[in-house]
C-alpha atoms as a PDB file:
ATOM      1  CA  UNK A   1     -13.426  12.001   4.246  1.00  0.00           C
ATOM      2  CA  UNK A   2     -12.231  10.379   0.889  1.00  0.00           C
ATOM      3  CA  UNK A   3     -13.032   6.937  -0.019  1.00  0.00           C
ATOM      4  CA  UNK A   4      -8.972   6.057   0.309  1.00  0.00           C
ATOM      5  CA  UNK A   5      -5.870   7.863   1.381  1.00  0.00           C
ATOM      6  CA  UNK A   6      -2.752   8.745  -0.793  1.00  0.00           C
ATOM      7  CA  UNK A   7       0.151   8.067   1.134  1.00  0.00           C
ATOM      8  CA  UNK A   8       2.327  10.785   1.285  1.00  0.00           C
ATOM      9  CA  UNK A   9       5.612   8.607   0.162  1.00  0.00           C
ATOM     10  CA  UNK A  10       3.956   7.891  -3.014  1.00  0.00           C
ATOM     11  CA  UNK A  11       4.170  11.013  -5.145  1.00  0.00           C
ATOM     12  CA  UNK A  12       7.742  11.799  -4.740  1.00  0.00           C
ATOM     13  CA  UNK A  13       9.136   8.172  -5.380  1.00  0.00           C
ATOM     14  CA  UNK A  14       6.736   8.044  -8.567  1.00  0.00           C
ATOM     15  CA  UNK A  15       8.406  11.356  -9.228  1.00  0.00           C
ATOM     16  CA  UNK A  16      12.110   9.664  -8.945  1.00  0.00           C
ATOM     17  CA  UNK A  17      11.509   6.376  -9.808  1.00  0.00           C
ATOM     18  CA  UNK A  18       8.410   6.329 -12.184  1.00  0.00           C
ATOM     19  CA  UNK A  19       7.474   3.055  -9.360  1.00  0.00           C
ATOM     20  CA  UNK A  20       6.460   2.430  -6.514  1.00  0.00           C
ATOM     21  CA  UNK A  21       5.362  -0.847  -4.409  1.00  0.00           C
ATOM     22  CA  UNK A  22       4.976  -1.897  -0.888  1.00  0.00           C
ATOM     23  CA  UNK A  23       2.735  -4.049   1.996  1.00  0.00           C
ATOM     24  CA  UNK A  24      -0.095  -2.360   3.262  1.00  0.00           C
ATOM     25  CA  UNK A  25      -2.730  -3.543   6.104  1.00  0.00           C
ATOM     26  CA  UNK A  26      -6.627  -2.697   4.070  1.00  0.00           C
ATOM     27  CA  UNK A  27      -9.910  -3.024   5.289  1.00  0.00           C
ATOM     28  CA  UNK A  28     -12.906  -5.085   3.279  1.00  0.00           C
ATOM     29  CA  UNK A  29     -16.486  -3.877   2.911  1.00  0.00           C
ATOM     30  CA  UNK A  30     -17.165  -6.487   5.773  1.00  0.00           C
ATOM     31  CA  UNK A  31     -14.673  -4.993   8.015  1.00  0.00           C
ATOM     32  CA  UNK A  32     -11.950  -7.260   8.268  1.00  0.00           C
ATOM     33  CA  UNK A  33      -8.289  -6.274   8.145  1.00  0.00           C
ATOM     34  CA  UNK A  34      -5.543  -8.109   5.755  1.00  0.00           C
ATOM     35  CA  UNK A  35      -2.297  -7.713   4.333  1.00  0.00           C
ATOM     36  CA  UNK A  36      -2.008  -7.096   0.226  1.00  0.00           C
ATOM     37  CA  UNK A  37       0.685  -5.941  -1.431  1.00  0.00           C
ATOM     38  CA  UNK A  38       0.501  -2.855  -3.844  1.00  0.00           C
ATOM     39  CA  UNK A  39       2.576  -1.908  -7.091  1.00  0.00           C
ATOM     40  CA  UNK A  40       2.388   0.622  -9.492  1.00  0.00           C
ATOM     41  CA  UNK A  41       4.311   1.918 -12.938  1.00  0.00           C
ATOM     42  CA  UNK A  42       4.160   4.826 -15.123  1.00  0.00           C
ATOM     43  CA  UNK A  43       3.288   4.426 -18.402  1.00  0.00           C
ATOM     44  CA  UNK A  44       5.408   7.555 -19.254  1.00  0.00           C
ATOM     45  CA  UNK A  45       8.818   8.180 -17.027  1.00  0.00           C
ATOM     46  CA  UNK A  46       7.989  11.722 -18.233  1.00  0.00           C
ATOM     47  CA  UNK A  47       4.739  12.273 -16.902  1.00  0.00           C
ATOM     48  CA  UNK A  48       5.036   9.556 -13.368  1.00  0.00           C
ATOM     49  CA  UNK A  49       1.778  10.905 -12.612  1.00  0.00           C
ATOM     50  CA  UNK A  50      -0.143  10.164 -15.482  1.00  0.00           C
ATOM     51  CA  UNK A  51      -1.719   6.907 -16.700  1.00  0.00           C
ATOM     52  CA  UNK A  52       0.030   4.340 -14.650  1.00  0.00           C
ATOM     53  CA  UNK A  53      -0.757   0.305 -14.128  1.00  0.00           C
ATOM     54  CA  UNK A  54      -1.688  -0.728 -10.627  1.00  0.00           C
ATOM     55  CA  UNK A  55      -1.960  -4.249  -8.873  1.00  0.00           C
ATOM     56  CA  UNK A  56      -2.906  -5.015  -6.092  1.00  0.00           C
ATOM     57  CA  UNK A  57      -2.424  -8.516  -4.363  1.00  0.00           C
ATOM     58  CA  UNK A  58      -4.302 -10.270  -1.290  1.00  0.00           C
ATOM     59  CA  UNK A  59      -1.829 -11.678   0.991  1.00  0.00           C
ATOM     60  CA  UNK A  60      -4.087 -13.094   3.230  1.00  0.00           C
ATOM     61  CA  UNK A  61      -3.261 -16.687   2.549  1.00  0.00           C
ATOM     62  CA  UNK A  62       0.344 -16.421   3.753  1.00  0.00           C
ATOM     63  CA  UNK A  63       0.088 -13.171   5.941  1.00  0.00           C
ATOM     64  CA  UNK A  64      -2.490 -12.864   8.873  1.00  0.00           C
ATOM     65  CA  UNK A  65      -3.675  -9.550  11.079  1.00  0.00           C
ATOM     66  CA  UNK A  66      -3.870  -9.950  14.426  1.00  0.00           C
ATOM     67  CA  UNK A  67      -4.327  -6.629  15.920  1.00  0.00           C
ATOM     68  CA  UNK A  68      -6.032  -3.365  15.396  1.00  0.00           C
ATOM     69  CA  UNK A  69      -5.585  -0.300  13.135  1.00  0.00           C
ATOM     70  CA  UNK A  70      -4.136   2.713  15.671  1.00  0.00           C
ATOM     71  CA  UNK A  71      -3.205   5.150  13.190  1.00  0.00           C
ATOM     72  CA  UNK A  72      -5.727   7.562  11.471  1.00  0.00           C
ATOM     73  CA  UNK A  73      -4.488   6.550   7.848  1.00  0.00           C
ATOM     74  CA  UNK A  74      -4.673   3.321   8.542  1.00  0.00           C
ATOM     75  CA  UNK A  75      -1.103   2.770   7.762  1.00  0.00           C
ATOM     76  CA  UNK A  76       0.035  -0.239  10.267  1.00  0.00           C
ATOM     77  CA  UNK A  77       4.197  -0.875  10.856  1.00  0.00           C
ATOM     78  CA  UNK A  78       4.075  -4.030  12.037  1.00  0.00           C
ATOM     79  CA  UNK A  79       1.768  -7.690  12.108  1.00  0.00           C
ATOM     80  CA  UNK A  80       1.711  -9.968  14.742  1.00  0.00           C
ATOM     81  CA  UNK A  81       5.237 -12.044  14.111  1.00  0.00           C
ATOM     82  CA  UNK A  82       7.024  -7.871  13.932  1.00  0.00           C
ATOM     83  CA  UNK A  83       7.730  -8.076  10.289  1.00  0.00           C
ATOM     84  CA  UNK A  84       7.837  -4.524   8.596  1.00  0.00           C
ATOM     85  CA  UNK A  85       5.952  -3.654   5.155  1.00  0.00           C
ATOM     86  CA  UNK A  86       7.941  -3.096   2.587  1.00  0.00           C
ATOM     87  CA  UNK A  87       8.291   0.610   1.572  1.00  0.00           C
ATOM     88  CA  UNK A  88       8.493   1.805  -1.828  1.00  0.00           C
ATOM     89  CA  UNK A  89      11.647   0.821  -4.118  1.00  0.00           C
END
């Protein structure tokens, strides 16, 4: 199994939009789940696929995990107060 997951949603709104951005629950070497929030731009709106810029943001100071990881992609719908992730816009 690969080190990390592409999310399926990704590609085609990179392919529309030449963007993409949204909350995620990751795991750390140690094992513990937060929240950080992702973003990433094409370089080229011809080639959304190409070289791109990517951040990624810990949210842990203002967004705790309080339950487990069910899905096998690690993909999580909702934290402990029932607030959704963002999806990509």
């Amino acid at each position: 199994m690969p080190a990390y997951v592409i999310d399926e949603r990704i590609p085609p709104i990179m392919t529309n939009q030449g963007r993409y951005a949204d909350d995620r629950i990751m795991k750390r070497v140690t094992g513990e789940l937060y929240w950080r929030h992702v973003t990433g731009r094409s370089l080229d709106r011809l080639a959304p696929h190409g070289a791109g810029v990517w951040t990624f943001e810990d949210l842990s100071a203002t967004r705790r995990v309080d339950i487990e990881l069910t899905s096998r992609n690690g993909a999580l719908r909702q934290d402990q107060q029932g607030n959704r992730p963002r999806t990509g816009h």
